[in-house]
Protein backbone atom coordinates (compact mmCIF):
# COMPACT_ATOMS: atom_id res chain seq x y z
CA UNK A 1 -73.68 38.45 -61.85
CA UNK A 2 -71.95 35.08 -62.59
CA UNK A 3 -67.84 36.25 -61.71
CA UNK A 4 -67.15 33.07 -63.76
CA UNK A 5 -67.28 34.18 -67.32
CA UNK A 6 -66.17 37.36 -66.06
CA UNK A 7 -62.83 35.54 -64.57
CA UNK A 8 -62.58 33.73 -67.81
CA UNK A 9 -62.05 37.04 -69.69
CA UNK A 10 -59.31 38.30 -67.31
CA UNK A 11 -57.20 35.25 -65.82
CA UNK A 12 -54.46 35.40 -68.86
CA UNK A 13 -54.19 39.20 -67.30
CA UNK A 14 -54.09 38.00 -63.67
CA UNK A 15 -51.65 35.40 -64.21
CA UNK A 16 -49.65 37.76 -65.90
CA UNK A 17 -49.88 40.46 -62.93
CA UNK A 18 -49.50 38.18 -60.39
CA UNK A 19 -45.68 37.33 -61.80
CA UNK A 20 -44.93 40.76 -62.59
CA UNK A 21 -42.83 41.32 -59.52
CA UNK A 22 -41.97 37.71 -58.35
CA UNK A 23 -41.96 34.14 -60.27
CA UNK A 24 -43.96 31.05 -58.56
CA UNK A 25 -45.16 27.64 -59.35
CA UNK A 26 -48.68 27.00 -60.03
CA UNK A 27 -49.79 26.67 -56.44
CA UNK A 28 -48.55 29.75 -55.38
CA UNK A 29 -49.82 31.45 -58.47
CA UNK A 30 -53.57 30.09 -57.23
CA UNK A 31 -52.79 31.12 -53.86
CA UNK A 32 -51.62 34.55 -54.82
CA UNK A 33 -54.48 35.25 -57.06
CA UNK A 34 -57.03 34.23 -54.34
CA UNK A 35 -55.48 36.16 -51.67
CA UNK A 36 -55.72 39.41 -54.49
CA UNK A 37 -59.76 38.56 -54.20
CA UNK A 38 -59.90 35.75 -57.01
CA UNK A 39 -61.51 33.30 -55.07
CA UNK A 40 -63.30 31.44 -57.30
CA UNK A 41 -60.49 30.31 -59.65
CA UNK A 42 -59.98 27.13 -60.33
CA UNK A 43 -56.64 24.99 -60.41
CA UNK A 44 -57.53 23.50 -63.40
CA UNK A 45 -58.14 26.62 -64.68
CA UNK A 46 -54.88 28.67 -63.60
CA UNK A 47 -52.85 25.48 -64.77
CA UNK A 48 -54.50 25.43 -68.21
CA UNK A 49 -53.87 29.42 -68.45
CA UNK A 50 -50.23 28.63 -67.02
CA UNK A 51 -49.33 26.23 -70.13
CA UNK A 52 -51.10 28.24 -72.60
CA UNK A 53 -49.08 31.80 -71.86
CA UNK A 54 -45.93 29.37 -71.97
CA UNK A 55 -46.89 28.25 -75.17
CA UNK A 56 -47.58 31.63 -76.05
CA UNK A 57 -43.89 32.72 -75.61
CA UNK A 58 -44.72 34.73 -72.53
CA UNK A 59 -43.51 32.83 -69.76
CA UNK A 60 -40.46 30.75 -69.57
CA UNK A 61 -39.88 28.09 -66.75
CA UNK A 62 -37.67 26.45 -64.33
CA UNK A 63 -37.82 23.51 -62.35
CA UNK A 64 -36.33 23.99 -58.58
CA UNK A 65 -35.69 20.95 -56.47
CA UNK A 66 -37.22 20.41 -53.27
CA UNK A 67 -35.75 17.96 -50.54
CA UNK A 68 -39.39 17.31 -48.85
CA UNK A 69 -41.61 16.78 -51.85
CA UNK A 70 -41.67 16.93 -56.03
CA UNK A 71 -39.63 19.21 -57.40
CA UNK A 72 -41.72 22.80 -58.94
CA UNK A 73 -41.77 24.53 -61.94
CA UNK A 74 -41.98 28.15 -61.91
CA UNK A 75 -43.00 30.17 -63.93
CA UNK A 76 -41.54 33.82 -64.85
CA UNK A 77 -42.60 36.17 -67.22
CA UNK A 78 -40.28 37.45 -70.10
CA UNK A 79 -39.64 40.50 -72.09
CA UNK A 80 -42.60 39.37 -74.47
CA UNK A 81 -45.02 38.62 -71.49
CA UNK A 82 -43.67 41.79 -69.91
CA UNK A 83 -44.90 43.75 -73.01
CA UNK A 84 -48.26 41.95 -73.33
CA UNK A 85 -49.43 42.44 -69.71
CA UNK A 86 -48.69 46.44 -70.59
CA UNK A 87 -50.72 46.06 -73.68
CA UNK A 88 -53.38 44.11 -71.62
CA UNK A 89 -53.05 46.24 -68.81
CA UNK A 90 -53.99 49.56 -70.71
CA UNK A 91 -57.23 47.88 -72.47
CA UNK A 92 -58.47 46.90 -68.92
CA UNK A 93 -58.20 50.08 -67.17
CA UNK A 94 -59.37 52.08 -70.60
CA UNK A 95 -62.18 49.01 -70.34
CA UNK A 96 -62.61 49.10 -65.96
CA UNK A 97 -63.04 53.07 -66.63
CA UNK A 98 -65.93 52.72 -68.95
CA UNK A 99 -68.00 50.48 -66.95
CA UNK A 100 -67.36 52.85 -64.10
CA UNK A 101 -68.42 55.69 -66.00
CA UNK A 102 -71.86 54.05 -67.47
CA UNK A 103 -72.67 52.61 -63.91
CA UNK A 104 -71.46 56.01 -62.20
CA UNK A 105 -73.78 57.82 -64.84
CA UNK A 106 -76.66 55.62 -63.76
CA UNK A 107 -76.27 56.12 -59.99
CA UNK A 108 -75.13 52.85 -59.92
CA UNK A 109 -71.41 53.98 -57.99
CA UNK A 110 -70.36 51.23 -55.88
């Protein structure tokens, strides 16, 4: 199965999970979401999704100095991105638990 499209449908979800407990700049979001098993992810990709939720309204930002390099811009998520990665949250497990059930149902169990 190509993971791509698959990642497609979920990195807004990621992103948002990923700052749920802890705000980072867009490096450490990547790194973050490929230690969590997201390998494949792309930086365009995560920076595209990055600048989108902002526009959105569910992130704000921040810019933080840094004496041995550019200075970063984090990222943190706000009351409104807060109550979209619930929403989001509940469709994907009510989603994660019906695939599980139709492959379970097929002997297909992982």
């Amino acid at each position: 199965m190509d993971t791509t499209q698959l990642l497609k449908g979920v990195l807004d979800l990621a992103v948002l999970a990923v700052l749920k407990d802890e705000d980072g700049y867009g490096y450490d979001i990547m790194r973050r979401l490929r230690v969590a098993g997201l390998e494949e992810v792309g930086d365009a990709s995560v920076y595209g999704t990055l600048r989108r939720l902002f526009q959105a309204g569910l992130l704000t930002t921040y810019v933080v100095p840094s004496e041995s390099g550019p200075h970063r811009k984090y990222y943190s998520l706000n009351a409104t991105g807060r109550a979209q990665l619930h929403r989001s949250g509940k469709v994907w497990r009510s989603f994660a638990t019906t695939m599980d059930t139709l492959l379970d149902d097929r002997g297909m169990a992982a």
